[in-house]
Protein backbone atom coordinates (compact mmCIF):
# COMPACT_ATOMS: atom_id res chain seq x y z
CA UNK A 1 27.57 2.98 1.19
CA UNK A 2 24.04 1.61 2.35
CA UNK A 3 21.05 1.38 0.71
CA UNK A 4 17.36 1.68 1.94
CA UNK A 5 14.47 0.73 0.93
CA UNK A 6 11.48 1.58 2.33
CA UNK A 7 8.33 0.21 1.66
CA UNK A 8 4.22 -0.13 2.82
CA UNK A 9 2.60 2.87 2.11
CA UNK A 10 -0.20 3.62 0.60
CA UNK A 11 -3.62 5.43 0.93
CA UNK A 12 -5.72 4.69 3.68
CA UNK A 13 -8.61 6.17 5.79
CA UNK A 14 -8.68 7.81 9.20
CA UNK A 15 -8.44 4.90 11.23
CA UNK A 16 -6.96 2.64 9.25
CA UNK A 17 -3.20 1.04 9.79
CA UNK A 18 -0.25 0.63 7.98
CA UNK A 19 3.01 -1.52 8.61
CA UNK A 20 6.00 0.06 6.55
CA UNK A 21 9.15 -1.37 5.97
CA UNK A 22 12.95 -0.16 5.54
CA UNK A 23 15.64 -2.93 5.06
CA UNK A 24 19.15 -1.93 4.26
CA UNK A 25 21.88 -3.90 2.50
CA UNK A 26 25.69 -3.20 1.16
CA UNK A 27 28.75 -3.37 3.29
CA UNK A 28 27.45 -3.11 6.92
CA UNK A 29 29.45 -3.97 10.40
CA UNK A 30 26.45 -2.30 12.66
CA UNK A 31 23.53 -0.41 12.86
CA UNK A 32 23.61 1.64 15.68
CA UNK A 33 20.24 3.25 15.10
CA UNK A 34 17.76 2.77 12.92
CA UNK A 35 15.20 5.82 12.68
CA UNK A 36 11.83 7.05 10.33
CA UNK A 37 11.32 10.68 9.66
CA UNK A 38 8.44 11.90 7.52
CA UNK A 39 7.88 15.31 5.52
CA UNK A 40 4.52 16.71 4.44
CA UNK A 41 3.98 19.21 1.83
CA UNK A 42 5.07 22.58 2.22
CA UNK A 43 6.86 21.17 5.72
CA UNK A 44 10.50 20.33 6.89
CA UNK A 45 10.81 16.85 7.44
CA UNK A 46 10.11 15.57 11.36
CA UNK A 47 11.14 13.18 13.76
CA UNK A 48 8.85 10.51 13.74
CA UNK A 49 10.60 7.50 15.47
CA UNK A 50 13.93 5.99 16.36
CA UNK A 51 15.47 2.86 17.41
CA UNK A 52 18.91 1.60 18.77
CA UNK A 53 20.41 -1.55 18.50
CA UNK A 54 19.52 -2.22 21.74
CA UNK A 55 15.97 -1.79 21.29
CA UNK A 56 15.53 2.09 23.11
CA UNK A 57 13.14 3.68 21.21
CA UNK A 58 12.22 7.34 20.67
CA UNK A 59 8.93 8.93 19.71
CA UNK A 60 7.60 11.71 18.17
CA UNK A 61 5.17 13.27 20.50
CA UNK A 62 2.32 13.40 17.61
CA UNK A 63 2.76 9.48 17.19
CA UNK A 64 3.00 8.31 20.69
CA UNK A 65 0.52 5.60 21.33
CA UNK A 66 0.11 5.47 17.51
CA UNK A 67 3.06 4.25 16.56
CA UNK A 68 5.88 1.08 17.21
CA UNK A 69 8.90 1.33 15.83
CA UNK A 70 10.44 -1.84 15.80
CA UNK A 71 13.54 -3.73 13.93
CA UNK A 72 15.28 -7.13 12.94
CA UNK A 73 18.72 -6.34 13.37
CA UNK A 74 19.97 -10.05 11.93
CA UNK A 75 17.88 -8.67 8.71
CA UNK A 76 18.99 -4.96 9.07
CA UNK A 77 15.29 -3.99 8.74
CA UNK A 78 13.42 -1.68 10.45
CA UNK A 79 9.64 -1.09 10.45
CA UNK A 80 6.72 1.14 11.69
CA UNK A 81 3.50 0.10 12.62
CA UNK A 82 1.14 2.82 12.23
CA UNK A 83 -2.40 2.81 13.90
CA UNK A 84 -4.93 5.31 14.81
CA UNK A 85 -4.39 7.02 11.51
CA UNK A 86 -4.73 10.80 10.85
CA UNK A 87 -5.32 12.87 7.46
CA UNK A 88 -2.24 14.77 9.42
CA UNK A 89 -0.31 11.94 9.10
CA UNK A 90 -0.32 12.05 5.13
CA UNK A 91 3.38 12.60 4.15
CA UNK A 92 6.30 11.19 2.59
CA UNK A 93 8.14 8.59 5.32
CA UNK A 94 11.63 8.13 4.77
CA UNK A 95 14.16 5.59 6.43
CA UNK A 96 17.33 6.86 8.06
CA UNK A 97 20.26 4.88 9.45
CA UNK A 98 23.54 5.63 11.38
CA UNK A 99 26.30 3.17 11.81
CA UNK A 100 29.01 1.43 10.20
CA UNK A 101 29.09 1.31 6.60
CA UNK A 102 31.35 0.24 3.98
CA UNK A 103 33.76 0.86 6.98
CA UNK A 104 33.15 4.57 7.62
CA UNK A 105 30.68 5.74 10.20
CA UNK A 106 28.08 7.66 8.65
CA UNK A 107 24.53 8.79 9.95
CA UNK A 108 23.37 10.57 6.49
CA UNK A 109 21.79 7.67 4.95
CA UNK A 110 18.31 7.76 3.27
CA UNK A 111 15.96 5.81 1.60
CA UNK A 112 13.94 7.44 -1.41
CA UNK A 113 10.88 7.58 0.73
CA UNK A 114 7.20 5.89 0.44
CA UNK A 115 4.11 7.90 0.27
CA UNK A 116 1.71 7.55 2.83
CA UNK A 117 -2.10 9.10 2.40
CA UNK A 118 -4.85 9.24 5.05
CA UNK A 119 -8.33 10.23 3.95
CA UNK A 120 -10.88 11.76 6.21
């Protein structure tokens, strides 16, 4: 099994940035992707951004130009670099990775999510 943990959020105004974080330790052969989803109130949880081992990224149309996913895969950490922010960004952004794990392949694996609030 993997763990994640993200972290970085916080509350910030329209505008403003925010650099979040997800690294993921336990028994781990490869990362194949590394991706962030977020879920607002009320909402199912979305797409935000994903990234391959390779580097191939994939965006959320809301987030494109906004956003860099990026990730150290010697660290098994992942992060998001969020500019430009929106009050319609505000929602909980959780960490999601797919790979090898404690020997099994398994692409179900969450953090506990980090708030993140934009004022207007």
């Amino acid at each position: 099994q993997v763990q994640l943990v993200e972290s970085g959020g916080g509350l910030v105004q329209a505008g403003e940035s925010l650099r979040l974080s997800c690294a993921a330790s336990g028994i781990i052969s490869s990362i194949n992707v590394m991706g962030w989803y977020r879920q607002a109130p009320g909402k199912q949880r979305e797409l935000v951004a994903t990234i391959t081992s390779g580097g191939s990224r994939n965006y959320a149309d809301s987030v494109k130009g906004r956003f860099t996913i990026s990730r150290d895969n010697a660290k098994n950490t992942a992060y998001l670099q969020m500019n430009s922010l929106k009050p319609e960004d505000t929602a909980v952004y959780y960490c999601n990775a797919e790979g090898w794990f404690n020997y099994r392949y398994s692409s179900t694996n969450w953090g506990q999510g980090t708030q993140v609030t934009v004022s207007s």
